[in-house]
PDB file of N, CA and C in Angstrom:
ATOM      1  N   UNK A   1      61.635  44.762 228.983  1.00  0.00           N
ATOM      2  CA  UNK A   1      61.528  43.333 228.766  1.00  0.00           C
ATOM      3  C   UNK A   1      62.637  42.891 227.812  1.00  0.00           C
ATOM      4  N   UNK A   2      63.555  41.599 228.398  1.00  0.00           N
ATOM      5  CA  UNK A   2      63.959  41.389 227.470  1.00  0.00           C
ATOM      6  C   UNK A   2      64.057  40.151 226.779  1.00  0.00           C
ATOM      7  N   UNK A   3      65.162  39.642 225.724  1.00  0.00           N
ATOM      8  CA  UNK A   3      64.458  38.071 224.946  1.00  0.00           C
ATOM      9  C   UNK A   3      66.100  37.582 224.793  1.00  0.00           C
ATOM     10  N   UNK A   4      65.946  36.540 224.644  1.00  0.00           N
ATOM     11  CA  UNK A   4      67.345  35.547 224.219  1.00  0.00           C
ATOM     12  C   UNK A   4      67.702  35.677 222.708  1.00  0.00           C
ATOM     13  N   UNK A   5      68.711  35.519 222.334  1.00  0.00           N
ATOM     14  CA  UNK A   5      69.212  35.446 220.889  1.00  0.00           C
ATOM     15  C   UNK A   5      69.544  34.276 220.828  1.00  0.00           C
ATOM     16  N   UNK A   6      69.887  33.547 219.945  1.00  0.00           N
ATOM     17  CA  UNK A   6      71.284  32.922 219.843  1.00  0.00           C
ATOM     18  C   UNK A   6      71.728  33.257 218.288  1.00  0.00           C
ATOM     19  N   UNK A   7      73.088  33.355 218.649  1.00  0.00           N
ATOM     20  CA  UNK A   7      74.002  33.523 217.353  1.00  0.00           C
ATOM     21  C   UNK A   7      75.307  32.899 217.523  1.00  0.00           C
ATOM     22  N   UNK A   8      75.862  32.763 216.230  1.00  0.00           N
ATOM     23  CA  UNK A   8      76.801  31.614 216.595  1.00  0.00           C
ATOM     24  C   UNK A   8      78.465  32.706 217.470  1.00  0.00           C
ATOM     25  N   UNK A   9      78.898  31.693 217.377  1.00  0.00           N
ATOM     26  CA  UNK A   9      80.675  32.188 218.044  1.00  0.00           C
ATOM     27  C   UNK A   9      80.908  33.422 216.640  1.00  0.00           C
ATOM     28  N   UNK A  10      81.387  32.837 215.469  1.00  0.00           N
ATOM     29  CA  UNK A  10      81.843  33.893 214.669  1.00  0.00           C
ATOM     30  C   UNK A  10      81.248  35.602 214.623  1.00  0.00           C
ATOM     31  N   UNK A  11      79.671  35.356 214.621  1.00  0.00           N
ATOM     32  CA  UNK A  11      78.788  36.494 214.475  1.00  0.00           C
ATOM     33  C   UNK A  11      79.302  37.214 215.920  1.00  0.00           C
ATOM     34  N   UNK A  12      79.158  36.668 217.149  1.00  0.00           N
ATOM     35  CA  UNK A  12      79.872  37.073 218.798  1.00  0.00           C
ATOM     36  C   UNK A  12      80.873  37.504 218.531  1.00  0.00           C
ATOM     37  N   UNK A  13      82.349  37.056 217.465  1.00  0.00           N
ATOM     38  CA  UNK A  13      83.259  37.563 217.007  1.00  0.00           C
ATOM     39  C   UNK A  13      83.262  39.412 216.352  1.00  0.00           C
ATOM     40  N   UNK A  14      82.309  38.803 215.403  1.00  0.00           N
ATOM     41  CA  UNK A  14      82.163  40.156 214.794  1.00  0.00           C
ATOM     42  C   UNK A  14      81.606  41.505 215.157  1.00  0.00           C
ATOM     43  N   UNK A  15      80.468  41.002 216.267  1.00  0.00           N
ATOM     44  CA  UNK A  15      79.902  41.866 217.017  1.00  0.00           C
ATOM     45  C   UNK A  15      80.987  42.750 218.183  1.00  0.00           C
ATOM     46  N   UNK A  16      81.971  42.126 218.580  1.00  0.00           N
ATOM     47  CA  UNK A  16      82.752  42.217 219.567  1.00  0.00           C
ATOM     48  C   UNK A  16      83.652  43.465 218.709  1.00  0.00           C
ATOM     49  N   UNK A  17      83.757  43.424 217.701  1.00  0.00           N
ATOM     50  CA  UNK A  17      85.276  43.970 216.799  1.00  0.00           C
ATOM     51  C   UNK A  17      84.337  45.523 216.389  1.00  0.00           C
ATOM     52  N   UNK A  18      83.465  45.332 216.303  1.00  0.00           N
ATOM     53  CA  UNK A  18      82.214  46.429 215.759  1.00  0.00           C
ATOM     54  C   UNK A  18      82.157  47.392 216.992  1.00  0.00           C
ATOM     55  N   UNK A  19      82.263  47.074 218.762  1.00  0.00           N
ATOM     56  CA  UNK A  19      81.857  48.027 219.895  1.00  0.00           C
ATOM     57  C   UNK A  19      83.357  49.141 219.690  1.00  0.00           C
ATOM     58  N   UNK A  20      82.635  50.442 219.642  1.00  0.00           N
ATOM     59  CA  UNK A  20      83.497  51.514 219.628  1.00  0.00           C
ATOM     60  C   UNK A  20      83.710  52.005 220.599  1.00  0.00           C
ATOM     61  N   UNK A  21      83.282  51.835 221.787  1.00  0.00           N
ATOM     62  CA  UNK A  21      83.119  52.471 222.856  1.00  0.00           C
ATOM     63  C   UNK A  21      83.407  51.216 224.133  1.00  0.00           C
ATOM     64  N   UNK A  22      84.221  51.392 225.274  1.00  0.00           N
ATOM     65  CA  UNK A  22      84.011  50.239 226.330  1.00  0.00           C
ATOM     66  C   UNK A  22      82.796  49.997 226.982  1.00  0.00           C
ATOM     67  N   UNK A  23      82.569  48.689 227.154  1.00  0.00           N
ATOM     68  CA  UNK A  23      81.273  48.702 227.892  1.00  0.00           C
ATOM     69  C   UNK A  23      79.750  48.732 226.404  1.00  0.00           C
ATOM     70  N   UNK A  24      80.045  48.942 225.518  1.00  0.00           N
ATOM     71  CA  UNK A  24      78.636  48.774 224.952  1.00  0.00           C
ATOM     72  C   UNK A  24      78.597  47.865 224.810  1.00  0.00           C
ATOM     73  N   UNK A  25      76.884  47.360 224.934  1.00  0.00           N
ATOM     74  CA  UNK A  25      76.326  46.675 224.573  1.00  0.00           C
ATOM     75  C   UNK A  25      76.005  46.077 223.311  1.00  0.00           C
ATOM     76  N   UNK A  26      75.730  44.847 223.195  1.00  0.00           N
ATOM     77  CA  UNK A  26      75.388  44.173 221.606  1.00  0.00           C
ATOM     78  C   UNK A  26      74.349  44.996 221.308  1.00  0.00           C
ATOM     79  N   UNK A  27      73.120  45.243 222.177  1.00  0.00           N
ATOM     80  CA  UNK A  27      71.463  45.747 221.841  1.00  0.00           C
ATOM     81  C   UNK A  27      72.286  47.449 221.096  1.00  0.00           C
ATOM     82  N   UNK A  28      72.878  47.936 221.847  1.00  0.00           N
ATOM     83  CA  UNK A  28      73.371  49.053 221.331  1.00  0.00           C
ATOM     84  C   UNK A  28      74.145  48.929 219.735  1.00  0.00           C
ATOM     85  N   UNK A  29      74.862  48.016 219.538  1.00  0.00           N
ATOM     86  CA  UNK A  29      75.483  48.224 218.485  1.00  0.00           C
ATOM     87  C   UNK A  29      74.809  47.629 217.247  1.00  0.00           C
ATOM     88  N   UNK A  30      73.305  46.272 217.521  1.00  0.00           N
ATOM     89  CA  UNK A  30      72.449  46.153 216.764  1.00  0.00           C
ATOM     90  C   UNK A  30      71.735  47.351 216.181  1.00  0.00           C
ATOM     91  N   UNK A  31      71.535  48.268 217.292  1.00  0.00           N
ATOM     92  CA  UNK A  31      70.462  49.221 217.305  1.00  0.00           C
ATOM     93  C   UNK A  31      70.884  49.866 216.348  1.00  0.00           C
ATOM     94  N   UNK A  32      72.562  50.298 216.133  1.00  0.00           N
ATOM     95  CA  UNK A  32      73.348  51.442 215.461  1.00  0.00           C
ATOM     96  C   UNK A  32      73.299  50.303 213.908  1.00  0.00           C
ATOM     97  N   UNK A  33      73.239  49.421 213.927  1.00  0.00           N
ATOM     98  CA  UNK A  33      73.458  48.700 212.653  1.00  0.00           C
ATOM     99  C   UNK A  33      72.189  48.861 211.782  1.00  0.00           C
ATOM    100  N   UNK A  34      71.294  48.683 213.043  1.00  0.00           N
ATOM    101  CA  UNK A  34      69.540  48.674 211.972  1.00  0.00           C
ATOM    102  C   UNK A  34      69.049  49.990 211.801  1.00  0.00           C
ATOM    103  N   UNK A  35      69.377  51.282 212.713  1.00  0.00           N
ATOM    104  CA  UNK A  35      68.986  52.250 212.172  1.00  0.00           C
ATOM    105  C   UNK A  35      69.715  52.838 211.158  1.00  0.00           C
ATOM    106  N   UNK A  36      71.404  52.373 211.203  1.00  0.00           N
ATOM    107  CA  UNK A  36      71.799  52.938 209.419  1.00  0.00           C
ATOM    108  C   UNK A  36      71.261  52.381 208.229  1.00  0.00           C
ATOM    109  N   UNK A  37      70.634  51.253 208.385  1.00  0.00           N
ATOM    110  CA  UNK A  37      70.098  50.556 207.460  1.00  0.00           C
ATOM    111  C   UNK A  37      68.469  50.850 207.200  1.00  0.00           C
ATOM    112  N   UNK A  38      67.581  51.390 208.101  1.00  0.00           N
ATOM    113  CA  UNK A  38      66.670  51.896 207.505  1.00  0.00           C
ATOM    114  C   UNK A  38      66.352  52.982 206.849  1.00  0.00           C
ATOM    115  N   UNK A  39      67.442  53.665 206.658  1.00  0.00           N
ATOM    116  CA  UNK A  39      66.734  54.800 206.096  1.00  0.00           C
ATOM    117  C   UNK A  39      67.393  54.535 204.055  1.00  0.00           C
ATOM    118  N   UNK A  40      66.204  55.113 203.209  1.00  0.00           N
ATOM    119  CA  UNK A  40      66.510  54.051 201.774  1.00  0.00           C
ATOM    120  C   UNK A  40      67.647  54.822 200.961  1.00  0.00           C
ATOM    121  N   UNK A  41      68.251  54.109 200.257  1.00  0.00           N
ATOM    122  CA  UNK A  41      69.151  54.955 199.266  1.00  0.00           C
ATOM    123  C   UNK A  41      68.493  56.054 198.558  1.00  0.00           C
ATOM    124  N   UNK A  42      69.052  57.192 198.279  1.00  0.00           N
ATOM    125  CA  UNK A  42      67.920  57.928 197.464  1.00  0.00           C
ATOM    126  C   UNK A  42      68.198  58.106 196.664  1.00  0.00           C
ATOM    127  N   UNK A  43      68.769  57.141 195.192  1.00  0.00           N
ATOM    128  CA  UNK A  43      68.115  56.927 194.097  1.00  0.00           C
ATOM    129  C   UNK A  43      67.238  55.851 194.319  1.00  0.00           C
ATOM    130  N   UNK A  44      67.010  54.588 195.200  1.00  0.00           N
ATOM    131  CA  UNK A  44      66.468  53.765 195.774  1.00  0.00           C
ATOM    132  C   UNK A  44      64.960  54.153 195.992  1.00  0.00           C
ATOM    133  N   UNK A  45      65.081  55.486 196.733  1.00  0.00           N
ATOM    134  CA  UNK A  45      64.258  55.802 196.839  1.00  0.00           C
ATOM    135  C   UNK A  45      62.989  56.561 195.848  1.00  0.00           C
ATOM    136  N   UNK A  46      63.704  57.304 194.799  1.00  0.00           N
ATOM    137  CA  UNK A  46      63.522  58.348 194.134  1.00  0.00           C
ATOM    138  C   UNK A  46      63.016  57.083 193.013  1.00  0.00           C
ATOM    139  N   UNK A  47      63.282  55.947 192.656  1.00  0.00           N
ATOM    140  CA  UNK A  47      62.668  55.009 191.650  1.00  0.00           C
ATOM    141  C   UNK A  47      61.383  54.264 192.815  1.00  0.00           C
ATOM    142  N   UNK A  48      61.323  54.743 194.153  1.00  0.00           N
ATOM    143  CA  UNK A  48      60.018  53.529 194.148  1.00  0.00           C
ATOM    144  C   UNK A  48      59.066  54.921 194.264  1.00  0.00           C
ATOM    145  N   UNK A  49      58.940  56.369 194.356  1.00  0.00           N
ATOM    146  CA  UNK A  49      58.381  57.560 194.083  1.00  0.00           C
ATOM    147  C   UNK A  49      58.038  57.537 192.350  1.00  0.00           C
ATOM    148  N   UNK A  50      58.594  56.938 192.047  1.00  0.00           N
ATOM    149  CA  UNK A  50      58.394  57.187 190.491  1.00  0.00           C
ATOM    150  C   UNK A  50      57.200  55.436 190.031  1.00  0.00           C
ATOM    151  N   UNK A  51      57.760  54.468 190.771  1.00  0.00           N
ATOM    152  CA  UNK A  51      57.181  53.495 190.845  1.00  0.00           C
ATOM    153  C   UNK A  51      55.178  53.948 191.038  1.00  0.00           C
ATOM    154  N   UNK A  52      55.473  54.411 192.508  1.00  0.00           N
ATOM    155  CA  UNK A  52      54.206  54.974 193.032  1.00  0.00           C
ATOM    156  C   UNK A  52      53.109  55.692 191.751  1.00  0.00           C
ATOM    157  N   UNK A  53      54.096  56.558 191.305  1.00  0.00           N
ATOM    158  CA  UNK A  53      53.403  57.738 190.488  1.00  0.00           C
ATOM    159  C   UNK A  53      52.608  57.366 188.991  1.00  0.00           C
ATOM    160  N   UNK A  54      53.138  56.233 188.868  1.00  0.00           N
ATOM    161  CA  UNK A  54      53.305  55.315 187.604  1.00  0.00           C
ATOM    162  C   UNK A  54      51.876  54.863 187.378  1.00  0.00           C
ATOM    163  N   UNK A  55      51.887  53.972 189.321  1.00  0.00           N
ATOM    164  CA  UNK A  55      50.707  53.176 189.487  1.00  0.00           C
ATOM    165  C   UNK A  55      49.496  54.173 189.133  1.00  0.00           C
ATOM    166  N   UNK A  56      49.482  55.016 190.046  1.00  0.00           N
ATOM    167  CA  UNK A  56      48.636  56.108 190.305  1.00  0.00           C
ATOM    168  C   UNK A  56      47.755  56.548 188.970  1.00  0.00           C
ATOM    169  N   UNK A  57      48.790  56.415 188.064  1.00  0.00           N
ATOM    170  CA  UNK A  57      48.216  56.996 186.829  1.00  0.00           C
ATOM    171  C   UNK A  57      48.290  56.376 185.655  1.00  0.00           C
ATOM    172  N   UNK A  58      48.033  54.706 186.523  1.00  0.00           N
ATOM    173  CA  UNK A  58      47.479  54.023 185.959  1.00  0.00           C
ATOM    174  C   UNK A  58      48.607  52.883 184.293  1.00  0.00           C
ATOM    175  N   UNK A  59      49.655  53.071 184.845  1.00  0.00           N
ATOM    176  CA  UNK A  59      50.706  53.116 183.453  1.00  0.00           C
ATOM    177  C   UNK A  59      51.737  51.903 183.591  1.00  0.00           C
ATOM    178  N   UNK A  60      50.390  51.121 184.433  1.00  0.00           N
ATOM    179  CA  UNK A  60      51.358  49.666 184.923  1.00  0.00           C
ATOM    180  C   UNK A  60      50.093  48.487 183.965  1.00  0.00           C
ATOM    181  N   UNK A  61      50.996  47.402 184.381  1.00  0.00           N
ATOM    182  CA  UNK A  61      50.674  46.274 183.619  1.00  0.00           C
ATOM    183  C   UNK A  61      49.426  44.880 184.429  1.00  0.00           C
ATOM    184  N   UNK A  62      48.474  45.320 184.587  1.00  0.00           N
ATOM    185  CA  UNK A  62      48.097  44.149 185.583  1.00  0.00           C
ATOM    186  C   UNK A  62      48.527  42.265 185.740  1.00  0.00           C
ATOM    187  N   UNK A  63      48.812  41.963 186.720  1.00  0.00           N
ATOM    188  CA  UNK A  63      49.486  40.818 187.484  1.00  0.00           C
ATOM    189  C   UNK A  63      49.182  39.400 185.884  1.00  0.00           C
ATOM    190  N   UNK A  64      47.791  39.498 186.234  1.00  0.00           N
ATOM    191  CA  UNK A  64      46.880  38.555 185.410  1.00  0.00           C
ATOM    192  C   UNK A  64      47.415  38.186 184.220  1.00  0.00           C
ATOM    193  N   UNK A  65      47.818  39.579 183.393  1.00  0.00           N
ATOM    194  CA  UNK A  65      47.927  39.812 181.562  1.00  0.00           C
ATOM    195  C   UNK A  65      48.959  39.468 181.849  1.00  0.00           C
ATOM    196  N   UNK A  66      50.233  39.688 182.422  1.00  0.00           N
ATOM    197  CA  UNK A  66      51.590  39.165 182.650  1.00  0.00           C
ATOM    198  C   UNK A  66      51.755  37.668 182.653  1.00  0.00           C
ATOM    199  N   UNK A  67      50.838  37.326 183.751  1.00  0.00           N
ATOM    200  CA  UNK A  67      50.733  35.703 183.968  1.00  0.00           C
ATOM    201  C   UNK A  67      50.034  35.259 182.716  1.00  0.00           C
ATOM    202  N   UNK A  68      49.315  35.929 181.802  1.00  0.00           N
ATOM    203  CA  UNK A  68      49.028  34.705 181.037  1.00  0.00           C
ATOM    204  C   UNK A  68      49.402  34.546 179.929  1.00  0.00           C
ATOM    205  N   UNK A  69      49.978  35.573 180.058  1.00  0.00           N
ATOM    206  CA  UNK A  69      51.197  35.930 178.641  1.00  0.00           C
ATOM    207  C   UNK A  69      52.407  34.658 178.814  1.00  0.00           C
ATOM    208  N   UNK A  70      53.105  34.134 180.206  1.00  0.00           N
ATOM    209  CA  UNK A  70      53.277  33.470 180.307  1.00  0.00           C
ATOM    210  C   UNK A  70      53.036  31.868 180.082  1.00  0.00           C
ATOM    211  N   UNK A  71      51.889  31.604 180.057  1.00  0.00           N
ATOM    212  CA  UNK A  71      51.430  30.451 180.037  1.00  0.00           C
ATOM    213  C   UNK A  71      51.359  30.039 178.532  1.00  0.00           C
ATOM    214  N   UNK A  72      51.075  31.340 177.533  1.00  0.00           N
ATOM    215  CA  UNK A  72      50.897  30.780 175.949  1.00  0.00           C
ATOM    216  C   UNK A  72      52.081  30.097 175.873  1.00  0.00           C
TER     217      UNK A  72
END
């Protein structure tokens, strides 16, 4: 199945300058753009593991006390 885009002329520009290969497709070279981009930096990563571990054990600040620390 497939769906319509629209994007402007320039982005069509850029997409065009990006195909490494003859004949690929935009879906192909989106595809190659979003899967280098999902995978996380790993110090990126290695601070939201530490984030996690933090919560876990309890060594965070709840939402509330923040907000009303604000408001005095």
């Amino acid at each position: 199945m497939y769906t319509t885009i629209k994007i402007s002329h320039e982005l069509k520009r850029v997409l065009d300058r990006m195909k490494v290969v003859e004949g690929e497709t935009y879906e192909q070279i989106i595809e190659d753009f979003v899967e280098d981009h999902l995978e996380l930096n790993p110090e990126f990563e290695k601070e939201i593991r530490k984030a996690i571990k933090e919560c876990r054990e309890g060594k965070t600040v709840p939402f509330e006390k923040i907000k009303s620390k604000f408001r005095e």
